[in-house]
Every structure is written in C-alpha cells, then in structure tokens.
N, C-alpha and C. Protein backbone atom coordinates (compact mmCIF):
# COMPACT_ATOMS: atom_id res chain seq x y z
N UNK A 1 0.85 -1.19 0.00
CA UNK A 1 0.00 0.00 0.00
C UNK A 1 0.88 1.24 0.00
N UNK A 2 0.51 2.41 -0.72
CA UNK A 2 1.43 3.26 -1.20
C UNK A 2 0.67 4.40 -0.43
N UNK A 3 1.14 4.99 0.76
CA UNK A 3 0.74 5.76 1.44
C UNK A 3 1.56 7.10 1.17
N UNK A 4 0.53 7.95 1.27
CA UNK A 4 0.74 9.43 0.22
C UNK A 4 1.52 10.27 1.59
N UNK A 5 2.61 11.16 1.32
CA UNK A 5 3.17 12.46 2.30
C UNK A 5 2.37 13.09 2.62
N UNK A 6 2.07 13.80 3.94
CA UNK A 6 1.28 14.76 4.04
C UNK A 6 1.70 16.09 3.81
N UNK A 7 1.14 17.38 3.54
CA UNK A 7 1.36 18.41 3.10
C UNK A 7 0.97 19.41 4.33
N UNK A 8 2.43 18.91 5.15
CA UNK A 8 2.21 20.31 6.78
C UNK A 8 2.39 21.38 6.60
N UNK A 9 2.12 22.61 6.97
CA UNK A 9 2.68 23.93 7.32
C UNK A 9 2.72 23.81 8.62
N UNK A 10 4.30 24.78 9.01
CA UNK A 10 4.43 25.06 10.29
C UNK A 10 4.26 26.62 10.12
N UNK A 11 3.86 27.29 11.63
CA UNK A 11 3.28 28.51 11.72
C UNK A 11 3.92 28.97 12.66
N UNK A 12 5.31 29.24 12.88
CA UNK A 12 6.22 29.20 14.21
C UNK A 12 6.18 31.05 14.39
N UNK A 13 5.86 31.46 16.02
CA UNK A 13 6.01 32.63 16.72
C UNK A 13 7.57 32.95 16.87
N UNK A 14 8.47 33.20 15.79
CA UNK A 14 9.71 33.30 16.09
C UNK A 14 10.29 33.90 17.67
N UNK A 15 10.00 34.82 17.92
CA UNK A 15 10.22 35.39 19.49
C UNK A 15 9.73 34.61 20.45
N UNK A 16 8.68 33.93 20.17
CA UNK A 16 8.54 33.23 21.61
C UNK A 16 8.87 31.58 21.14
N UNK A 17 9.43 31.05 20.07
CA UNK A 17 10.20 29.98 19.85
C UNK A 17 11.50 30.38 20.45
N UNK A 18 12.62 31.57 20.06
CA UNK A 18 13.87 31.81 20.25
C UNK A 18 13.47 32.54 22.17
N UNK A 19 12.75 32.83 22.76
CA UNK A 19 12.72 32.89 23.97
C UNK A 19 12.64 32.30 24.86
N UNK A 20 11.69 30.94 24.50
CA UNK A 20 11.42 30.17 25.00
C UNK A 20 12.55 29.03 25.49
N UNK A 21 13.46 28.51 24.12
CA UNK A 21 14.64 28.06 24.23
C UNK A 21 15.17 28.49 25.26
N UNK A 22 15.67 29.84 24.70
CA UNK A 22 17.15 30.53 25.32
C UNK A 22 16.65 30.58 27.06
N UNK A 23 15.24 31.17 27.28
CA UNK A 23 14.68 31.67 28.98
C UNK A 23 14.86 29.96 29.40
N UNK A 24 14.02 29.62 28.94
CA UNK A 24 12.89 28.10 29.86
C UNK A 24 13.48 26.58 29.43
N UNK A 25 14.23 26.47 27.91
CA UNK A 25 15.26 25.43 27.93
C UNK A 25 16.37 25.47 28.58
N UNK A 26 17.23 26.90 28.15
CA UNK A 26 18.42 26.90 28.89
C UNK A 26 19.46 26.45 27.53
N UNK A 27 19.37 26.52 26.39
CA UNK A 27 19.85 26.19 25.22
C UNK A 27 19.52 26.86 23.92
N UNK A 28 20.48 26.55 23.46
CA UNK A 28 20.40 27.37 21.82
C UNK A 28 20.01 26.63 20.56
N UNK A 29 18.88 27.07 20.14
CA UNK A 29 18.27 26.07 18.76
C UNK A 29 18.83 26.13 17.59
N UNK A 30 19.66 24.94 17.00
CA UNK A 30 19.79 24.91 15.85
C UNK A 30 18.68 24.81 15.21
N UNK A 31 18.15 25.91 13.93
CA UNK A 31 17.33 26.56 13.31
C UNK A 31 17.22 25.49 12.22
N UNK A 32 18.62 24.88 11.50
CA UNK A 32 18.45 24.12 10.21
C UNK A 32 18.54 22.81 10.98
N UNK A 33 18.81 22.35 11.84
CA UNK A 33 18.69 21.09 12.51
C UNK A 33 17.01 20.86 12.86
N UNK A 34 16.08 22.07 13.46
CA UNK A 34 15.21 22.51 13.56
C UNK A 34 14.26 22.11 12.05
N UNK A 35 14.78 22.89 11.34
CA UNK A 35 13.78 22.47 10.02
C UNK A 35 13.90 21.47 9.62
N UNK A 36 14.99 20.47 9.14
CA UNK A 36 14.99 19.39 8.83
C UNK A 36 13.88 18.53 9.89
N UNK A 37 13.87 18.45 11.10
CA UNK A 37 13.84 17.87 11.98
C UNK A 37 12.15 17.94 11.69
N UNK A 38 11.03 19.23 11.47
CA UNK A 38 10.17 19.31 11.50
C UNK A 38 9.68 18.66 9.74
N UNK A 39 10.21 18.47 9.06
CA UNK A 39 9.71 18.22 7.63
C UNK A 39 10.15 16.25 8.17
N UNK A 40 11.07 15.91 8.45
CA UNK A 40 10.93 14.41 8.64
C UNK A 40 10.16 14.07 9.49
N UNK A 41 9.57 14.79 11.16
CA UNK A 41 8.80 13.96 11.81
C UNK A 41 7.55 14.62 11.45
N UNK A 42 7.19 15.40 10.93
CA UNK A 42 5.59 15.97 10.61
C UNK A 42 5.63 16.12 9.65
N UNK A 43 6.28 16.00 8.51
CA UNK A 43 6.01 16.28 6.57
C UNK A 43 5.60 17.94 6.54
N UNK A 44 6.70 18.62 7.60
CA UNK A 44 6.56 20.14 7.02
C UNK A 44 6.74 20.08 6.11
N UNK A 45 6.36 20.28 4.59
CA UNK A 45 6.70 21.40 3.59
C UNK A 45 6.91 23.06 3.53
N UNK A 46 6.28 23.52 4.29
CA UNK A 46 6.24 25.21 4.44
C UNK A 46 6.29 25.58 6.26
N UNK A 47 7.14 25.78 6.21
CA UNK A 47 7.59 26.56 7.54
C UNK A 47 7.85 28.25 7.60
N UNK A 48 6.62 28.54 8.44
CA UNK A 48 6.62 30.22 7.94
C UNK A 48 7.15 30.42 9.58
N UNK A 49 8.13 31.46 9.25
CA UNK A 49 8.75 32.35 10.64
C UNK A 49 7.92 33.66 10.92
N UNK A 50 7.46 33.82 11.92
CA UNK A 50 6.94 35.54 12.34
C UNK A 50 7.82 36.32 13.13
N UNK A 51 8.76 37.00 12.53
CA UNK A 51 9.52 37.94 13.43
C UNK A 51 9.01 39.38 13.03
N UNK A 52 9.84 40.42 13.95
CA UNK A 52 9.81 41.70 14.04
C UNK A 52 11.21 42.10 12.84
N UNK A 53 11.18 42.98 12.07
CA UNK A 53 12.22 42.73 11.32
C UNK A 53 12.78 44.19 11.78
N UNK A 54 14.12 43.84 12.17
CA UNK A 54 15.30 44.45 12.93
C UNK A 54 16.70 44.45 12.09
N UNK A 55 16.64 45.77 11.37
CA UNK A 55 18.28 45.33 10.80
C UNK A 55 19.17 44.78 11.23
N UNK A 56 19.82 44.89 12.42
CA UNK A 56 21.18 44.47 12.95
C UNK A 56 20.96 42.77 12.40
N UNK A 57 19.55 42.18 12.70
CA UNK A 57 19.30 40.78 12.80
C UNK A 57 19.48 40.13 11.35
N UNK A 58 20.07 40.87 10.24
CA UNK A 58 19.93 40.46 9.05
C UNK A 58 20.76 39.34 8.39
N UNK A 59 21.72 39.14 9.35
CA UNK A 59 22.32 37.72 8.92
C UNK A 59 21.33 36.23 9.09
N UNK A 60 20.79 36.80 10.43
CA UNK A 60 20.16 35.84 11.10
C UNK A 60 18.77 35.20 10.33
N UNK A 61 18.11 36.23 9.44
CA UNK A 61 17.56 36.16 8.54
C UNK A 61 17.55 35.33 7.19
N UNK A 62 18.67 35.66 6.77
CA UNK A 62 19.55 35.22 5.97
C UNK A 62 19.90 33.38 5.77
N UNK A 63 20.00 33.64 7.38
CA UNK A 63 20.66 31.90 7.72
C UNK A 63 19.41 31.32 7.69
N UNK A 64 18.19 31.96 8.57
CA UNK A 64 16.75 31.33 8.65
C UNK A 64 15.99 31.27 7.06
N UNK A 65 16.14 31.88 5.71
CA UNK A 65 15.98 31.59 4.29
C UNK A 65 16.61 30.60 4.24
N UNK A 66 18.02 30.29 3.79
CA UNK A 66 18.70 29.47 3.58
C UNK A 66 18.86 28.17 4.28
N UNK A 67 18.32 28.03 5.89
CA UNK A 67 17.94 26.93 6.40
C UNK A 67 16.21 26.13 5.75
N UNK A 68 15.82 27.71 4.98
CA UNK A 68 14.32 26.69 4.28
C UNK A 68 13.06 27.24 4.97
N UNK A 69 13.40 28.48 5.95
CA UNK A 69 12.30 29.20 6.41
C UNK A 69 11.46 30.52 5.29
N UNK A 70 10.43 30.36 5.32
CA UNK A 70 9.78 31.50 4.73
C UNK A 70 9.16 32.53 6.28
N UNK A 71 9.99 33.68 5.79
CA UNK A 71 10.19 34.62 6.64
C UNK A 71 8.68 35.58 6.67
N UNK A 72 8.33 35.87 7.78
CA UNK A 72 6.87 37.14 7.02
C UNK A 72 7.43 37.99 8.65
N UNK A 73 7.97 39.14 8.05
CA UNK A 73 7.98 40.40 9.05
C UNK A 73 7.01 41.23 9.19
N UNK A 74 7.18 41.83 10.59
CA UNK A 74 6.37 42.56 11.48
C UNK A 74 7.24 43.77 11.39
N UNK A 75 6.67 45.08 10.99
CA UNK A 75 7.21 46.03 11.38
C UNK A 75 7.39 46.01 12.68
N UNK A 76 8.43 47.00 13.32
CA UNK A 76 8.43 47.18 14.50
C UNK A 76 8.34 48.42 15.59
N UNK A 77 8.49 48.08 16.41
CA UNK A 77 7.68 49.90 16.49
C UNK A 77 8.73 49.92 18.45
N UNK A 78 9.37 50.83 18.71
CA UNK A 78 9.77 51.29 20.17
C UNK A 78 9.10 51.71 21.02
N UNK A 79 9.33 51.23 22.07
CA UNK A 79 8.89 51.60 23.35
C UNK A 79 10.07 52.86 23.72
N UNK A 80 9.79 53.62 24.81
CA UNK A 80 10.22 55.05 25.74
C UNK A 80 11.39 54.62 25.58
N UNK A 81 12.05 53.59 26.19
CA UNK A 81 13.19 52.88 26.31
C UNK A 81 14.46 52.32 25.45
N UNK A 82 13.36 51.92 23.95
CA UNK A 82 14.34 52.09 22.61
C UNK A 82 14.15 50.57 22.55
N UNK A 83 13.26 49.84 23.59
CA UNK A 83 12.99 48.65 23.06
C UNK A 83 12.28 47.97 22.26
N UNK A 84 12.57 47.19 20.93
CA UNK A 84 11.55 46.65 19.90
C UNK A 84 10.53 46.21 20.61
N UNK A 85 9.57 46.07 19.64
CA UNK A 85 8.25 45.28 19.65
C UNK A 85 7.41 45.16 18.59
N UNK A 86 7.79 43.82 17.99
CA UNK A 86 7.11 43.29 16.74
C UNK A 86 6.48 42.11 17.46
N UNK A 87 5.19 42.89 17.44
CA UNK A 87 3.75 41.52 17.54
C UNK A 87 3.17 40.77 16.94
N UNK A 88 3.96 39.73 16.72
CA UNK A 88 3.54 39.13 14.99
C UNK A 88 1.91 38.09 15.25
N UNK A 89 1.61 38.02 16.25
CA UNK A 89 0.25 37.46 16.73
C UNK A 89 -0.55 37.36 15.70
N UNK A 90 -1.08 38.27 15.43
CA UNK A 90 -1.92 38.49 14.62
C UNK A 90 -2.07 38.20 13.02
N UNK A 91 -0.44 38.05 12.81
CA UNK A 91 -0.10 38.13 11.49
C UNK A 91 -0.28 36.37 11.19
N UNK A 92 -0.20 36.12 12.52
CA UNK A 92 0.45 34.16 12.38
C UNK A 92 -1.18 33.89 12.34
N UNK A 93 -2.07 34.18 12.70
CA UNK A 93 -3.11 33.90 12.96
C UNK A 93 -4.16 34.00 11.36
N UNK A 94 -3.73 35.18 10.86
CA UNK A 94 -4.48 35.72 9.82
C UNK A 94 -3.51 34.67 8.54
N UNK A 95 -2.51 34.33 8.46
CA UNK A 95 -1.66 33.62 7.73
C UNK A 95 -2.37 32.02 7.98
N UNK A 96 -2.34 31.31 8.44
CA UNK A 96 -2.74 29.99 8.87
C UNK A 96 -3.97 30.22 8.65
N UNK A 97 -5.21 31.10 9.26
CA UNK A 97 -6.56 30.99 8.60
C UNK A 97 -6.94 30.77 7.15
N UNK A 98 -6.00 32.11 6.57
CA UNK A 98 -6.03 32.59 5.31
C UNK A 98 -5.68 31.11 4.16
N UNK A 99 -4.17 30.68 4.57
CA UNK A 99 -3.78 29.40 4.14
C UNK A 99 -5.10 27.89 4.31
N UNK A 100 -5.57 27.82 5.54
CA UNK A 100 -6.61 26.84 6.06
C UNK A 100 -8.04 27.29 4.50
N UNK A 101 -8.56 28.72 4.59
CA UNK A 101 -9.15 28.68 3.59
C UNK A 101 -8.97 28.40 1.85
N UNK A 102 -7.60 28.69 1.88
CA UNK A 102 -7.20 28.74 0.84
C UNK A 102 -6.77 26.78 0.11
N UNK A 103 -7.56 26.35 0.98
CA UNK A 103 -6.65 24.88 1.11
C UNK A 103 -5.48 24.53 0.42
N UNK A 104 -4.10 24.79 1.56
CA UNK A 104 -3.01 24.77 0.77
C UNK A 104 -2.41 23.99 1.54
N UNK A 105 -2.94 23.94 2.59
CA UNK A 105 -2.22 22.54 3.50
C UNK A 105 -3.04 21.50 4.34
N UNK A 106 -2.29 20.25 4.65
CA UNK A 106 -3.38 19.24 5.22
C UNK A 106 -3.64 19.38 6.76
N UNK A 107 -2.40 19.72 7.40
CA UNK A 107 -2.39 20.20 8.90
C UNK A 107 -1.14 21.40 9.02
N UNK A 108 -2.05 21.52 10.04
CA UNK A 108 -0.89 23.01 10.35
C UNK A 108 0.06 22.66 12.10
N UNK A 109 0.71 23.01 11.90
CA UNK A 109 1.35 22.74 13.25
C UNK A 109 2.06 24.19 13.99
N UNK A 110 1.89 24.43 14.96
CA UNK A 110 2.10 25.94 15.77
C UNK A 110 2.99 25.12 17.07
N UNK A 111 4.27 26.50 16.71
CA UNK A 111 5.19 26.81 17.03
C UNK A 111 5.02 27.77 18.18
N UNK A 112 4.80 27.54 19.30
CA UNK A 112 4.71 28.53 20.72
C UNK A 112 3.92 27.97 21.78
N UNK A 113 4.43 28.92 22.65
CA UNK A 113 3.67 28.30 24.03
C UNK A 113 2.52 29.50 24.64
N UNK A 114 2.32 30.39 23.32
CA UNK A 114 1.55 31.62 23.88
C UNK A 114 -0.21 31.27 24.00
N UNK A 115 -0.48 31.53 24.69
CA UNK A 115 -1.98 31.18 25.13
C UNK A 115 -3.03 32.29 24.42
N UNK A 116 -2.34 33.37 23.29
CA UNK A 116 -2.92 34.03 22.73
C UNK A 116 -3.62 33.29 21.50
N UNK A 117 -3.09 32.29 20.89
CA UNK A 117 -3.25 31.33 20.05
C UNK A 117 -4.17 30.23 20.46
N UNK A 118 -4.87 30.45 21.42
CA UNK A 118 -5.95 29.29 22.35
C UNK A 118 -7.02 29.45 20.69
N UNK A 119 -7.42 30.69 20.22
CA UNK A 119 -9.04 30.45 19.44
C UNK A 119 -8.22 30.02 18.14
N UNK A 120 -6.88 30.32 17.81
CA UNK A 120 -6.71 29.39 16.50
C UNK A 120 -6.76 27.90 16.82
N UNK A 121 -6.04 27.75 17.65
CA UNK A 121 -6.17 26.19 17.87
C UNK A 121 -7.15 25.86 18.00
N UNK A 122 -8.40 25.95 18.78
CA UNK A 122 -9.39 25.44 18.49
C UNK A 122 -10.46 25.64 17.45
N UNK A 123 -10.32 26.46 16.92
CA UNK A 123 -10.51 26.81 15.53
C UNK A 123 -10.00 25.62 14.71
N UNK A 124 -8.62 25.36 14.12
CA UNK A 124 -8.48 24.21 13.63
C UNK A 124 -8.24 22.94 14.54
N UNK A 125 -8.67 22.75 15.23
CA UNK A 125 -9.24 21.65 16.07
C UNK A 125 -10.62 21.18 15.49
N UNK A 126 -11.68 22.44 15.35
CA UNK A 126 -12.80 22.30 14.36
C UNK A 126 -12.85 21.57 13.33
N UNK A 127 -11.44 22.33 12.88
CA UNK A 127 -11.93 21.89 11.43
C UNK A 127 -11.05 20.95 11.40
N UNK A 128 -10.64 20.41 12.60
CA UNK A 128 -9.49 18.78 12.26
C UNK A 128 -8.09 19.40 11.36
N UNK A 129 -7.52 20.38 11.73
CA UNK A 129 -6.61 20.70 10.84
C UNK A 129 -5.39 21.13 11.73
N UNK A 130 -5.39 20.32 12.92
CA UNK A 130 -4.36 20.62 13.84
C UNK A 130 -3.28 19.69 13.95
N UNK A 131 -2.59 19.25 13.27
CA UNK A 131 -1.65 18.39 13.42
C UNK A 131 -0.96 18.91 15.34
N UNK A 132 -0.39 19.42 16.00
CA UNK A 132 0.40 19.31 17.27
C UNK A 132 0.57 20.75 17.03
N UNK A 133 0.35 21.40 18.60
CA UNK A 133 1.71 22.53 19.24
C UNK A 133 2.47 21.91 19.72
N UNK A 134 4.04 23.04 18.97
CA UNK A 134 4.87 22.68 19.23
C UNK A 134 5.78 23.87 20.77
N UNK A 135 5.77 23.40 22.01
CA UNK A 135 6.09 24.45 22.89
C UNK A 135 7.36 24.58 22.86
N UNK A 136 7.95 25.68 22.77
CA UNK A 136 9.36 25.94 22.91
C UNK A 136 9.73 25.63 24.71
N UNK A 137 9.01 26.28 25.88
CA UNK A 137 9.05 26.18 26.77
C UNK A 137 8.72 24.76 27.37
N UNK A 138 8.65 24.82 28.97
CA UNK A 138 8.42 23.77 29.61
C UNK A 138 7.01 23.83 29.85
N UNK A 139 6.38 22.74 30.62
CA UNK A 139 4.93 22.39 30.83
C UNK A 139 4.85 23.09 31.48
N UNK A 140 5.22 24.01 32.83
CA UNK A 140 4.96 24.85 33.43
C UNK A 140 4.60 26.10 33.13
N UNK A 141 5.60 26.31 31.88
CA UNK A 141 5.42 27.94 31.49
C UNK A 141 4.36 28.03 29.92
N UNK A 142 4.34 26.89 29.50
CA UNK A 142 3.22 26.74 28.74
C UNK A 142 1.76 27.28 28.97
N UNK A 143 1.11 27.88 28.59
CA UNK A 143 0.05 28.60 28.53
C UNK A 143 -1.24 27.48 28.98
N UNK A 144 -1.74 27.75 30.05
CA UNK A 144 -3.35 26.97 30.67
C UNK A 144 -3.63 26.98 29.61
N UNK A 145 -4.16 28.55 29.15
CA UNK A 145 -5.42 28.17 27.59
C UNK A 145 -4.77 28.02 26.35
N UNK A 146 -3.60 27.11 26.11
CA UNK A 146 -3.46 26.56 25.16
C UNK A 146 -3.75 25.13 25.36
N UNK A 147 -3.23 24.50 26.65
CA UNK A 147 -3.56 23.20 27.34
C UNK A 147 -5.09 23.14 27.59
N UNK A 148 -5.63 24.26 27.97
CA UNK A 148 -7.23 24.00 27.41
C UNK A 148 -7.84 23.46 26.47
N UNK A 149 -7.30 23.93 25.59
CA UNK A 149 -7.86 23.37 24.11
C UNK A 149 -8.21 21.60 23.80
N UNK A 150 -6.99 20.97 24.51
CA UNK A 150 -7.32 19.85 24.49
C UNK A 150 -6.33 19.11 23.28
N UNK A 151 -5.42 20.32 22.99
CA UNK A 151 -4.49 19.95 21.86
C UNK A 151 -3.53 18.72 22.21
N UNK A 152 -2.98 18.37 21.33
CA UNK A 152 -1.47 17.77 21.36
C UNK A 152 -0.27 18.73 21.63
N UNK A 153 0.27 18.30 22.56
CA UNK A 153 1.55 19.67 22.64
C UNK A 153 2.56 18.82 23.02
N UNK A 154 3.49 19.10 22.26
CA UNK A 154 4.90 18.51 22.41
C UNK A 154 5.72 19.53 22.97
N UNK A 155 6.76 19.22 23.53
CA UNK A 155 7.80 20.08 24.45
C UNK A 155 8.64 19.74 23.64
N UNK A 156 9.71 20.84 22.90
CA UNK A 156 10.88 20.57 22.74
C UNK A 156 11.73 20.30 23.17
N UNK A 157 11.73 20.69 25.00
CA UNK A 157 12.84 20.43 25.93
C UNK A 157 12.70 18.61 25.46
N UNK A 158 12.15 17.97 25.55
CA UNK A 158 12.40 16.27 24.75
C UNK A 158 13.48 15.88 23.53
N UNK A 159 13.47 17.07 22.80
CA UNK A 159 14.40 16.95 21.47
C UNK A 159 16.09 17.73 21.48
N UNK A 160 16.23 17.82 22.81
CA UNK A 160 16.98 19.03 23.12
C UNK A 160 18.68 17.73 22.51
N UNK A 161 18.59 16.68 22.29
CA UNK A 161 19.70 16.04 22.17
C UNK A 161 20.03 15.91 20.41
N UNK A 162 18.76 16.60 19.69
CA UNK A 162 18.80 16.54 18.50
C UNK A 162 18.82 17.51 17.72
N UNK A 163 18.04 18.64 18.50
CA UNK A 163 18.07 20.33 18.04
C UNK A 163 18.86 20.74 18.52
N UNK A 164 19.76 20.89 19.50
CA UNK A 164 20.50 21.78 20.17
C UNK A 164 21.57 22.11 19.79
N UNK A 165 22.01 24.12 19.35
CA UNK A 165 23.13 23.83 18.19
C UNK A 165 24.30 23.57 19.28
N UNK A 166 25.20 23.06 18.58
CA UNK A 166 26.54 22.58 19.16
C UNK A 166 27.37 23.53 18.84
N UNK A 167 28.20 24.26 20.12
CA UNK A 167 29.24 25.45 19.88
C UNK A 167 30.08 24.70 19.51
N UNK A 168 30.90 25.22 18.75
CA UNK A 168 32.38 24.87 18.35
C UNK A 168 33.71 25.82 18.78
C-alpha cells in the first residue's frame, strides 16, 4: 500500500520559539537542525517564521531563508526605552486561517507556548486541521489556555539532544 506524504505547514512565533529556548530550555536552537527535523517527523513542507524585522538581525535572517524558512515580518515599532516590539500574533493567525481557507495545506502545526493562540487552535481543532503545538518552553510555562484546548503539545525540551546547536 502506497501511502501518500502529508502536506504540513508550520506557523512558528519566532520570538517566543527563540525565547522560550534561550529563557525556559536553557539552550540554543539549531534553526536548520530545527527544520529538517520538523519536515521528517511531521512532513513540514512550508515553515513560515513571524519575526519583528530588525536590521542588525539580518544575517540571522539570511541563515533562517537558507535553512528553508519563509520569513513574514512585522514592522516594529519602540517603546520610551528604545525597546523593539514586533507583535507578529496576529499576522500568524491571519496567515494559517487565510492558508486553512485557501486549502493549501493538510495540517498546520504551531510553534509557541503563547496562550494568545488558544481560538486558533481550536478553531483548527474544528476543522481537524491541527496536526500538534509545538512548545518551545516547559509544561509549566506553557500557557493553561493553550492546554485547554485539548491539543497535542509537544515540548521541545524532549528533542533538546537533537536540536540543540553545538558550539564549536
């Protein structure tokens, strides 16, 4: 029996993927170890990043294309202090709906542990189009109303022997 690939999108919260690591793992994510890793155990095909787009960060950019990420920036806007803030919430939300209507993928899989993302998930929970959240953080700091939902949520702290980039 010739069983067909599935056609995933991942929908990853770049800031609270790379925060989550660095705060609540305690480790640094290899990004292309990362993508590979999500297209062999879930049949990502399309892995969209949501960052704030920050010049200085433009290598980093760079490396995240060339590791196989499709990038969608957030302007960004300062606080009193001179600190960024690109809220890509909204953008990840309206992207994955938009895609879900557009039927361009079979499941979607989300990248964060933010509990702002509780009505997408159950939203495609509805419509059966939830393949797993994926939490950057631990079960603790993971969001109640994402664990509400009733989702699948995987912890990356589990994969930390396979993602984790290796200094040299």
């Amino acid at each position: 029996m010739n069983k067909t690939k599935e056609n995933n999108y991942a929908f990853i919260d770049g800031a609270n993927l790379h925060q989550g690591v660095i705060t609540y793992l305690k480790w640094e994510l290899d990004y292309k170890k990362f993508r590979i890793w999500l297209t062999e155990k879930y049949s990502v095909t399309e892995a969209y990043i949501f960052l704030g787009n920050i010049p200085k960060y433009n290598n980093l950019y760079t490396h995240l294309q060339e590791a196989g990420y499709k990038i969608i920036f957030k302007e960004v806007v300062y606080d009193g202090n001179g600190k960024a803030k690109g809220n890509c919430d909204a953008d990840l939300v309206l992207k994955t709906v938009q895609d879900f209507y557009e039927n361009v993928y079979d499941n979607a899989l989300l990248v964060s542990s933010d509990g702002d993302y509780a009505s997408l998930v159950n939203f495609l929970i509805e419509k059966n189009k939830l393949k797993v959240i994926l939490s950057p953080s631990t079960e603790e700091k993971c969001s109640i109303l994402l664990k509400r939902t009733g989702a699948k949520i995987s912890y990356l702290k589990n994969q930390r022997n396979i993602l984790e980039k290796i200094m040299i």
